[in-house]
ModelCIF file with pLDDT and N, C-alpha, C, O atoms, coordinates in Angstrom:
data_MODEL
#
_entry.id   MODEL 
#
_entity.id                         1 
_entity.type                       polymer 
_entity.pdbx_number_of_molecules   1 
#
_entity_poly.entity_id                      1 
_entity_poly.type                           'polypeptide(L)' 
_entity_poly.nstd_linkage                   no 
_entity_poly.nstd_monomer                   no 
_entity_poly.pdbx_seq_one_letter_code       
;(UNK)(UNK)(UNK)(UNK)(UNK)(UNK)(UNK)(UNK)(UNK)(UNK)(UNK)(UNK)(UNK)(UNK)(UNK)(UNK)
(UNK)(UNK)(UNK)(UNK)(UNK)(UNK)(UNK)(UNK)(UNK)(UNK)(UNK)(UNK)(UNK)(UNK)(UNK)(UNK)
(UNK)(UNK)(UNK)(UNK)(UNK)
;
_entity_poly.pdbx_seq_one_letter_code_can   XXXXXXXXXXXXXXXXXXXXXXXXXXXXXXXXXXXXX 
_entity_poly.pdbx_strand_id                 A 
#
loop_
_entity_poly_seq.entity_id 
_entity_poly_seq.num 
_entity_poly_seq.mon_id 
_entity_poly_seq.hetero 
1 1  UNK n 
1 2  UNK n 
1 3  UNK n 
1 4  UNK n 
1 5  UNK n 
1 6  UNK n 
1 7  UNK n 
1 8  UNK n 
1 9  UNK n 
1 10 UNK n 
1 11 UNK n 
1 12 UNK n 
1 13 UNK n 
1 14 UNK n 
1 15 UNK n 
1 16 UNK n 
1 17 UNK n 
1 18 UNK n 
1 19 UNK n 
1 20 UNK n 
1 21 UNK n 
1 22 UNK n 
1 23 UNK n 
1 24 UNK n 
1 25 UNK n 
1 26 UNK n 
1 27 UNK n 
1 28 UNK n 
1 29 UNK n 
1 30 UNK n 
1 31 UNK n 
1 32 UNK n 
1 33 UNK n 
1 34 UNK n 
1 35 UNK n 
1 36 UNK n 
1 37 UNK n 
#
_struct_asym.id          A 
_struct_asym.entity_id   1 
#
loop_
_ma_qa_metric.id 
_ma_qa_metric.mode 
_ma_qa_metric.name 
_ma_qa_metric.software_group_id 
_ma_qa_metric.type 
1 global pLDDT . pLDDT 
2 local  pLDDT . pLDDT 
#
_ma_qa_metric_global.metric_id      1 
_ma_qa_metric_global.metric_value   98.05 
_ma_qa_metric_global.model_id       1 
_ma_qa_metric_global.ordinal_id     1 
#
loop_
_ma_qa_metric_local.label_asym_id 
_ma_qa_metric_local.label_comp_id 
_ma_qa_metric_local.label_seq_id 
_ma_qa_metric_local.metric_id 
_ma_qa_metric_local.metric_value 
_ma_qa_metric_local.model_id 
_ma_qa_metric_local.ordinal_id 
A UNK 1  2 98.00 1 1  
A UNK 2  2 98.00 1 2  
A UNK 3  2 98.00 1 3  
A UNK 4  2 98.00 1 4  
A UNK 5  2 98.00 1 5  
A UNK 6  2 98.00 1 6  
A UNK 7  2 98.00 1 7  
A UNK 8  2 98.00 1 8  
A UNK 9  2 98.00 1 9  
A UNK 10 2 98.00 1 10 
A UNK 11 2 98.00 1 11 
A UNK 12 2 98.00 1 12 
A UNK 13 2 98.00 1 13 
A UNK 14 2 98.00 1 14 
A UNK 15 2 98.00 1 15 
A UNK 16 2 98.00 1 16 
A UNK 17 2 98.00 1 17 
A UNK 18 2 98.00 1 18 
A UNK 19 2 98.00 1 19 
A UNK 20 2 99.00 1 20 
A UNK 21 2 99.00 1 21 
A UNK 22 2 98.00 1 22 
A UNK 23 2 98.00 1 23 
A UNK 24 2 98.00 1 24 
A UNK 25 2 98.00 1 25 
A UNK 26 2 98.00 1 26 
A UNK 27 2 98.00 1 27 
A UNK 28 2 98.00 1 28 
A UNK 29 2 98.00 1 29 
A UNK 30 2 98.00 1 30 
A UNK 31 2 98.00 1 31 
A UNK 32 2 98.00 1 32 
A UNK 33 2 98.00 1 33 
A UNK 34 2 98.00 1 34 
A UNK 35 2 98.00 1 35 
A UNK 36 2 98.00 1 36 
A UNK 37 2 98.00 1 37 
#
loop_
_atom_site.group_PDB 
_atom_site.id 
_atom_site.type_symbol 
_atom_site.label_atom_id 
_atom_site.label_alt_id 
_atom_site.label_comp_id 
_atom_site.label_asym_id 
_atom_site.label_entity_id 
_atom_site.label_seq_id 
_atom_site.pdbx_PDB_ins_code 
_atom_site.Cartn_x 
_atom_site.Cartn_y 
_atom_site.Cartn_z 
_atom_site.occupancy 
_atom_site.B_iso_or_equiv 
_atom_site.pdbx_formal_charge 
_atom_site.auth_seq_id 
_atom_site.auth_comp_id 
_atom_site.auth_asym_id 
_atom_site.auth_atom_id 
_atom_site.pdbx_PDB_model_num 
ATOM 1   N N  . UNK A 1 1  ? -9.524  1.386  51.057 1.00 98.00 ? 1  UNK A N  1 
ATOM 2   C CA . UNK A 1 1  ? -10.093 0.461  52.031 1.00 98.00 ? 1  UNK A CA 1 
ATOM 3   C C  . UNK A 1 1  ? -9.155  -0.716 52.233 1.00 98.00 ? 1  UNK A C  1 
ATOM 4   O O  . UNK A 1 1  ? -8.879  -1.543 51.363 1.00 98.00 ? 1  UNK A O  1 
ATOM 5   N N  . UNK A 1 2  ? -8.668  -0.697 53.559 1.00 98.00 ? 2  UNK A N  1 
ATOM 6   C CA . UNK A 1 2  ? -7.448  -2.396 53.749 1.00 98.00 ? 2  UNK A CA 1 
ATOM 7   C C  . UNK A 1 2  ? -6.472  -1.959 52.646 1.00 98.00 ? 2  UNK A C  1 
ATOM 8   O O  . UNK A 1 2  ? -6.551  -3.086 52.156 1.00 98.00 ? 2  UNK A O  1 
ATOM 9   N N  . UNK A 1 3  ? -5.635  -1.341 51.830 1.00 98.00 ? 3  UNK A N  1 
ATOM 10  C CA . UNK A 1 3  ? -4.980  -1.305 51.231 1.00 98.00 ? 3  UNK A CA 1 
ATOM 11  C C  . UNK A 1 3  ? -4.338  0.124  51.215 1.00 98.00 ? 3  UNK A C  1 
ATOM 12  O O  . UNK A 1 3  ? -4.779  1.190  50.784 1.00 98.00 ? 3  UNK A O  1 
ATOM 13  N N  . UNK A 1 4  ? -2.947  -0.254 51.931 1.00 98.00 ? 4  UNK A N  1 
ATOM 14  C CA . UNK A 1 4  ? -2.189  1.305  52.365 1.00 98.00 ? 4  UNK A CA 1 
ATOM 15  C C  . UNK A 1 4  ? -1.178  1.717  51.536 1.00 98.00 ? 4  UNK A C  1 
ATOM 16  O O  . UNK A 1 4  ? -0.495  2.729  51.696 1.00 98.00 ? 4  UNK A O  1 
ATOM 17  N N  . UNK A 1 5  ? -1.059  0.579  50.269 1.00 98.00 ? 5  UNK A N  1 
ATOM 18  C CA . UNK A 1 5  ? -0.423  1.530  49.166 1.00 98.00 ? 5  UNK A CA 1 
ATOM 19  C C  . UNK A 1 5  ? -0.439  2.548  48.642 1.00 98.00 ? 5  UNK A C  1 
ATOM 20  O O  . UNK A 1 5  ? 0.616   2.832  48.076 1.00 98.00 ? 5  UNK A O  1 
ATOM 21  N N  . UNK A 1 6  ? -1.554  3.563  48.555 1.00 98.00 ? 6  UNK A N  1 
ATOM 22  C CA . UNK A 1 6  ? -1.534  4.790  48.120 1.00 98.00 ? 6  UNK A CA 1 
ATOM 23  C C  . UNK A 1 6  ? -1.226  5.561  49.450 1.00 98.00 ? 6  UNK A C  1 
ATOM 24  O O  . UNK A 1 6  ? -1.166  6.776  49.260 1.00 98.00 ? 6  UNK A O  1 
ATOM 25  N N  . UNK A 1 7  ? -1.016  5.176  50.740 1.00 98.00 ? 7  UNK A N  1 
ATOM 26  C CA . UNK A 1 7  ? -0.757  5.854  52.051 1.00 98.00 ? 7  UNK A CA 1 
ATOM 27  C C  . UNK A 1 7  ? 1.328   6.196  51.676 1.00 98.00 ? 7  UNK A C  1 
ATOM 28  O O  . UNK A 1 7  ? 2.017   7.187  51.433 1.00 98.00 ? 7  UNK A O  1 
ATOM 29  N N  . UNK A 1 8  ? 1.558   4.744  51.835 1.00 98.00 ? 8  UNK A N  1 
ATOM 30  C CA . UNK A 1 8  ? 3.102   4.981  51.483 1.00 98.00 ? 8  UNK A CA 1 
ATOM 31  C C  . UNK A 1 8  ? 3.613   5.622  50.070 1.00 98.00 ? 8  UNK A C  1 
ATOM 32  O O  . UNK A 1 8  ? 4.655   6.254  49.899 1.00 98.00 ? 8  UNK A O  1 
ATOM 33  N N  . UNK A 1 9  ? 2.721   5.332  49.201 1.00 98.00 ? 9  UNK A N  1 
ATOM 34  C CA . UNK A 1 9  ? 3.237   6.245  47.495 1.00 98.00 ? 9  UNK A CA 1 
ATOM 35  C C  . UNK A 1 9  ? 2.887   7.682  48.148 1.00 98.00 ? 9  UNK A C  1 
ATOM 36  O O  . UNK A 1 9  ? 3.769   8.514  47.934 1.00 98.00 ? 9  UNK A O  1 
ATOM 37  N N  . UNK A 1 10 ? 2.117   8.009  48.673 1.00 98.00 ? 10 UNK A N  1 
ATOM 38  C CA . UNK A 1 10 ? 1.979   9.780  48.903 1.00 98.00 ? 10 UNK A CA 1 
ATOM 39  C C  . UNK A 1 10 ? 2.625   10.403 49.728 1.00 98.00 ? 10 UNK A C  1 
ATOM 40  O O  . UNK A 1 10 ? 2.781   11.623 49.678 1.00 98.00 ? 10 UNK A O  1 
ATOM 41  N N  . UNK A 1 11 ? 3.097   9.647  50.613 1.00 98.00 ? 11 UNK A N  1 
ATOM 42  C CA . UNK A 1 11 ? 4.141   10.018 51.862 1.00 98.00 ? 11 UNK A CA 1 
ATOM 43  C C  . UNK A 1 11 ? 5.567   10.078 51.415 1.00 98.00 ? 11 UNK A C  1 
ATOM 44  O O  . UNK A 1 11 ? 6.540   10.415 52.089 1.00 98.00 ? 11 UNK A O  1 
ATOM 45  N N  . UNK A 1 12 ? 5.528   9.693  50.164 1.00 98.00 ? 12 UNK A N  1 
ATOM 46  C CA . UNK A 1 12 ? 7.187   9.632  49.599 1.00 98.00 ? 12 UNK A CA 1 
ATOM 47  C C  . UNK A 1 12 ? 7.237   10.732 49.053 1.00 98.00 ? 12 UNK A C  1 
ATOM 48  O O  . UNK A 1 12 ? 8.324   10.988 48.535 1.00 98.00 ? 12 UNK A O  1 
ATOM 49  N N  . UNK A 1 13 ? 6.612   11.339 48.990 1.00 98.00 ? 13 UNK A N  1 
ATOM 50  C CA . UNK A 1 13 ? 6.266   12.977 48.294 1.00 98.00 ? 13 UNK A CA 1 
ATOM 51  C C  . UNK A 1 13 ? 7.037   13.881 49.641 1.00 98.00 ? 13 UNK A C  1 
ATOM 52  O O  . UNK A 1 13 ? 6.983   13.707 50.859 1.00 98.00 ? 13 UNK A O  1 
ATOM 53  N N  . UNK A 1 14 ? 7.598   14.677 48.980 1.00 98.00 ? 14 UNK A N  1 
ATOM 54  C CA . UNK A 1 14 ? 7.921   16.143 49.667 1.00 98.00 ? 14 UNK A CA 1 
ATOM 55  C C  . UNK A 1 14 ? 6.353   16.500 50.354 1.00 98.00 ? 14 UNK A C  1 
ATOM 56  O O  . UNK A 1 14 ? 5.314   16.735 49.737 1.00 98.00 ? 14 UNK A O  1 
ATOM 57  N N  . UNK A 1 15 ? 6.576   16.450 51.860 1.00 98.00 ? 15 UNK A N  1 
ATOM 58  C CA . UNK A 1 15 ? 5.421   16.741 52.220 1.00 98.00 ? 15 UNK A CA 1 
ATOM 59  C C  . UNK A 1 15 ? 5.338   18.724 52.551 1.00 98.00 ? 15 UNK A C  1 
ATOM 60  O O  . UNK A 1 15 ? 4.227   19.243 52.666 1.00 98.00 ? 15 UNK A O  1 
ATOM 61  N N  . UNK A 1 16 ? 6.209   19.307 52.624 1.00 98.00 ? 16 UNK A N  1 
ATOM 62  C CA . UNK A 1 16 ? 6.278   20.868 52.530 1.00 98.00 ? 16 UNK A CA 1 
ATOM 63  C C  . UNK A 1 16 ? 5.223   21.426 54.093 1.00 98.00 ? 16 UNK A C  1 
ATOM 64  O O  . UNK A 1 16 ? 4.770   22.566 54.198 1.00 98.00 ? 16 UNK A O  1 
ATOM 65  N N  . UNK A 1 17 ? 5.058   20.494 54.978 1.00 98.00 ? 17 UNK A N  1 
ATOM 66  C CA . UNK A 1 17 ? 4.144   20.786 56.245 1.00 98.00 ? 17 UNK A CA 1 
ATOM 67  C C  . UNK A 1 17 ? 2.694   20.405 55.992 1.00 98.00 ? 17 UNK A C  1 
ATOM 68  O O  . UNK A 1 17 ? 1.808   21.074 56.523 1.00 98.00 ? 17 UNK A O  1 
ATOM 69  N N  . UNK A 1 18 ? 2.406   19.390 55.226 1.00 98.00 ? 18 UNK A N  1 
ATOM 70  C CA . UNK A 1 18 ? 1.151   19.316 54.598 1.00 98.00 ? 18 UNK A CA 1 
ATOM 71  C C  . UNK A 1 18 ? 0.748   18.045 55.500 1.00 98.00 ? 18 UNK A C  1 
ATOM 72  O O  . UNK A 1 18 ? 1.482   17.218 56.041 1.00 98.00 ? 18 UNK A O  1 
ATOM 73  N N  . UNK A 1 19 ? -0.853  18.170 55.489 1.00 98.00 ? 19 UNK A N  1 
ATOM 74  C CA . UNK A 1 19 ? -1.702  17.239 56.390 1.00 98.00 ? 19 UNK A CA 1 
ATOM 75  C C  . UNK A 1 19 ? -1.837  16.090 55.405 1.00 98.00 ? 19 UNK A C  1 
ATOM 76  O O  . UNK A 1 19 ? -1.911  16.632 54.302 1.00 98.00 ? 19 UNK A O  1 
ATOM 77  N N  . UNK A 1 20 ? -1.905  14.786 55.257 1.00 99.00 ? 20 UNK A N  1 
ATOM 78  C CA . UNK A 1 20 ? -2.742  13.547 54.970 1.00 99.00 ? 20 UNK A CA 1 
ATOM 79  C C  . UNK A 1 20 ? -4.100  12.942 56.021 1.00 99.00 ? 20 UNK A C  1 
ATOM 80  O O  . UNK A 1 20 ? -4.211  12.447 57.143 1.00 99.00 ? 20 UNK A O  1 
ATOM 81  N N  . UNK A 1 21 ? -5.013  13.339 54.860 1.00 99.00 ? 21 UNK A N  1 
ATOM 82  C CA . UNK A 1 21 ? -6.256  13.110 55.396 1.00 99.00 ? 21 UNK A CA 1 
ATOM 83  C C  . UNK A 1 21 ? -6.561  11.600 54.929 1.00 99.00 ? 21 UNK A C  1 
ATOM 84  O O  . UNK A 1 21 ? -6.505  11.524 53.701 1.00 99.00 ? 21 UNK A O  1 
ATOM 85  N N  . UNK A 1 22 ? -6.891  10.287 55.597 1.00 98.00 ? 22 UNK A N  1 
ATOM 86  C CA . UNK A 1 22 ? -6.796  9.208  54.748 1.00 98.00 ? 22 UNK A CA 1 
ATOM 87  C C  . UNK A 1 22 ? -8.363  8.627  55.444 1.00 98.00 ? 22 UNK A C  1 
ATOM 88  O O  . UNK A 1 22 ? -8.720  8.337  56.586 1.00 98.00 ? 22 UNK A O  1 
ATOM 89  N N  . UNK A 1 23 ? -8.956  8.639  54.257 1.00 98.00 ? 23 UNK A N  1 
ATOM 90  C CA . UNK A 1 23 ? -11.025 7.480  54.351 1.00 98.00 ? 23 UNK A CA 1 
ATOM 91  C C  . UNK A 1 23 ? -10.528 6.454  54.454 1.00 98.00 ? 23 UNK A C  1 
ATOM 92  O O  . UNK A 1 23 ? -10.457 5.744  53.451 1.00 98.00 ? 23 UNK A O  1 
ATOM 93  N N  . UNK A 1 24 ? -9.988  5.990  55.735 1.00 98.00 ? 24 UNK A N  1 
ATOM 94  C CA . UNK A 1 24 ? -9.761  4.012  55.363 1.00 98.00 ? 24 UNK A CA 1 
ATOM 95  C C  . UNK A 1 24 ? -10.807 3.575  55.555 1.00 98.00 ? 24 UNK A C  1 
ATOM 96  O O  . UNK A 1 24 ? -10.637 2.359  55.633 1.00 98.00 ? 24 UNK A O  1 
ATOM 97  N N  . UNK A 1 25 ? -12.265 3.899  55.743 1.00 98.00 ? 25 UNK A N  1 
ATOM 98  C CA . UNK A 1 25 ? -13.726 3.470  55.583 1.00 98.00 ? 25 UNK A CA 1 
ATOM 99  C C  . UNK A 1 25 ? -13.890 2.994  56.604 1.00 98.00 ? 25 UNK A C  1 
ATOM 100 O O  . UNK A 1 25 ? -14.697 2.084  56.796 1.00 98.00 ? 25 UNK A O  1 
ATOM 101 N N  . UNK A 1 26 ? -12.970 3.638  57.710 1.00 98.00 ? 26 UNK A N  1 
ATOM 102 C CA . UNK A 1 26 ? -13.261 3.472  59.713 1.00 98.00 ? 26 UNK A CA 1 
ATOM 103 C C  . UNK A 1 26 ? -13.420 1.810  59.700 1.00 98.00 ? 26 UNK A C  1 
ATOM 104 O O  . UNK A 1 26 ? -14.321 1.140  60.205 1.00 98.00 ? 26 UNK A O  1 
ATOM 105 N N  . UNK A 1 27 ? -12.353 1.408  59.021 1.00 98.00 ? 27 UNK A N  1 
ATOM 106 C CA . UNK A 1 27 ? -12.062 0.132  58.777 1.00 98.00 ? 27 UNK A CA 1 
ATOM 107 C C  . UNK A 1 27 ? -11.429 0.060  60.469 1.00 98.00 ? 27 UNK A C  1 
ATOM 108 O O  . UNK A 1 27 ? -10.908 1.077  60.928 1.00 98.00 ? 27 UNK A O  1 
ATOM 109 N N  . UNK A 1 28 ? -11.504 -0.929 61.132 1.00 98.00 ? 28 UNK A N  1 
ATOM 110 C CA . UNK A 1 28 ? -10.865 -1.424 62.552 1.00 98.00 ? 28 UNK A CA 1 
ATOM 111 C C  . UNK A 1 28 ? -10.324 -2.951 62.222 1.00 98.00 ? 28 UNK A C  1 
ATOM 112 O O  . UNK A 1 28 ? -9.901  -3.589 63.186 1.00 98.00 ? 28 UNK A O  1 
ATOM 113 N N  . UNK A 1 29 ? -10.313 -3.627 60.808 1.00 98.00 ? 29 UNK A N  1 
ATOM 114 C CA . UNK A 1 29 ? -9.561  -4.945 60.862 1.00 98.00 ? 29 UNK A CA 1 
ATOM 115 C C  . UNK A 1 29 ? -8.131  -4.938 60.239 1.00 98.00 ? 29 UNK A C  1 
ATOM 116 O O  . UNK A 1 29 ? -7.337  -5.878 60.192 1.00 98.00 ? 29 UNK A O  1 
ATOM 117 N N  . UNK A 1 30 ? -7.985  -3.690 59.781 1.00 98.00 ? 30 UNK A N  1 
ATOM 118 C CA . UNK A 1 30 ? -6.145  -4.071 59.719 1.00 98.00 ? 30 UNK A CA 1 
ATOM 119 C C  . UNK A 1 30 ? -5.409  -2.115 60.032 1.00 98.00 ? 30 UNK A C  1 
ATOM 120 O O  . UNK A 1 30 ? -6.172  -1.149 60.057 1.00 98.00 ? 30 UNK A O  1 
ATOM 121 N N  . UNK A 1 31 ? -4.237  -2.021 60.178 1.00 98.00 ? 31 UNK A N  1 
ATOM 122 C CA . UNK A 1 31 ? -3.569  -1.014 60.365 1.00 98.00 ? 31 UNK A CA 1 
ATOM 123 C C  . UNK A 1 31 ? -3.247  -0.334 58.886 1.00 98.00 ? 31 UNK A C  1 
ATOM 124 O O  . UNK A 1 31 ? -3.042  -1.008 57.876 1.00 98.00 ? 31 UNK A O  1 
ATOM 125 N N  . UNK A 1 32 ? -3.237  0.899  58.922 1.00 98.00 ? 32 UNK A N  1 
ATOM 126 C CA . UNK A 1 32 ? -3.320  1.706  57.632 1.00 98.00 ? 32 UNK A CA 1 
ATOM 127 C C  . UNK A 1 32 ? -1.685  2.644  57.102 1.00 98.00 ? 32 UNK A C  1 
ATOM 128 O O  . UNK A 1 32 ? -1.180  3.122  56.086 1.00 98.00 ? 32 UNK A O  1 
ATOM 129 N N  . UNK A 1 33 ? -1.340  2.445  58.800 1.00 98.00 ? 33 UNK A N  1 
ATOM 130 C CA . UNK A 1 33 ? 0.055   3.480  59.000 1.00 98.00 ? 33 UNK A CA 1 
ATOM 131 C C  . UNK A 1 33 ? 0.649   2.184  60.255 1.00 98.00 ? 33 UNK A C  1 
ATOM 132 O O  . UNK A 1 33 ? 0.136   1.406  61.059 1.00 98.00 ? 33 UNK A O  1 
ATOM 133 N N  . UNK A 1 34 ? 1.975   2.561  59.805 1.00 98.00 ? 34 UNK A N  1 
ATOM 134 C CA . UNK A 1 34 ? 2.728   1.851  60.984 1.00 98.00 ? 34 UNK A CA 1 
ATOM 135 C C  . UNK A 1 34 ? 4.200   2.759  61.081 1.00 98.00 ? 34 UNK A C  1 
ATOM 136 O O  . UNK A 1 34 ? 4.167   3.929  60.703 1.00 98.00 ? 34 UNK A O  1 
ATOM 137 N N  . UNK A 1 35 ? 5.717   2.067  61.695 1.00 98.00 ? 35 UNK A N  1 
ATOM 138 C CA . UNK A 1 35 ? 6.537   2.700  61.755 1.00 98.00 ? 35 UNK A CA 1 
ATOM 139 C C  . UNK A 1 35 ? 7.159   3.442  60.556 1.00 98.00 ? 35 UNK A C  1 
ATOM 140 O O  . UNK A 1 35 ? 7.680   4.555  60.490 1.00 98.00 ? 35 UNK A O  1 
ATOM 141 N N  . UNK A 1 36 ? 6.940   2.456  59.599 1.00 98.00 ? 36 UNK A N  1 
ATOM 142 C CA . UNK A 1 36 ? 8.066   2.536  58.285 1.00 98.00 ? 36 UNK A CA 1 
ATOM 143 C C  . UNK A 1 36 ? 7.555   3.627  57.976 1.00 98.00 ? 36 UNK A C  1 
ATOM 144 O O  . UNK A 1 36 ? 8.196   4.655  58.198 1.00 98.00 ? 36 UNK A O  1 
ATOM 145 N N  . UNK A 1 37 ? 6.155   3.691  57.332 1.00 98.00 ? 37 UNK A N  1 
ATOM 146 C CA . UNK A 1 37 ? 5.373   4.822  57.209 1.00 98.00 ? 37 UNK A CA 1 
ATOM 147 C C  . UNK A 1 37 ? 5.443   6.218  58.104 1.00 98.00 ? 37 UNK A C  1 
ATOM 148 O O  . UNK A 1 37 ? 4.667   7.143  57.866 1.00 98.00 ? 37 UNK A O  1 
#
């Protein structure tokens, strides 16, 4: 929830064609993914 550190630690992973499904708890007050990501 508001906190996309575990978004960027899992994306640094060999993704092998794999989906990220992410519960940001349909949060609408901050961004979860951006460019860097």
């Amino acid at each position: 929830f508001e906190d996309n550190s575990l978004v960027r630690e899992t994306l640094t992973e060999t993704g092998n064609g794999r989906v990220l499904v992410v519960d940001g708890g349909g949060s609408t007050r901050c961004a979860l993914m951006g460019d860097q990501i």
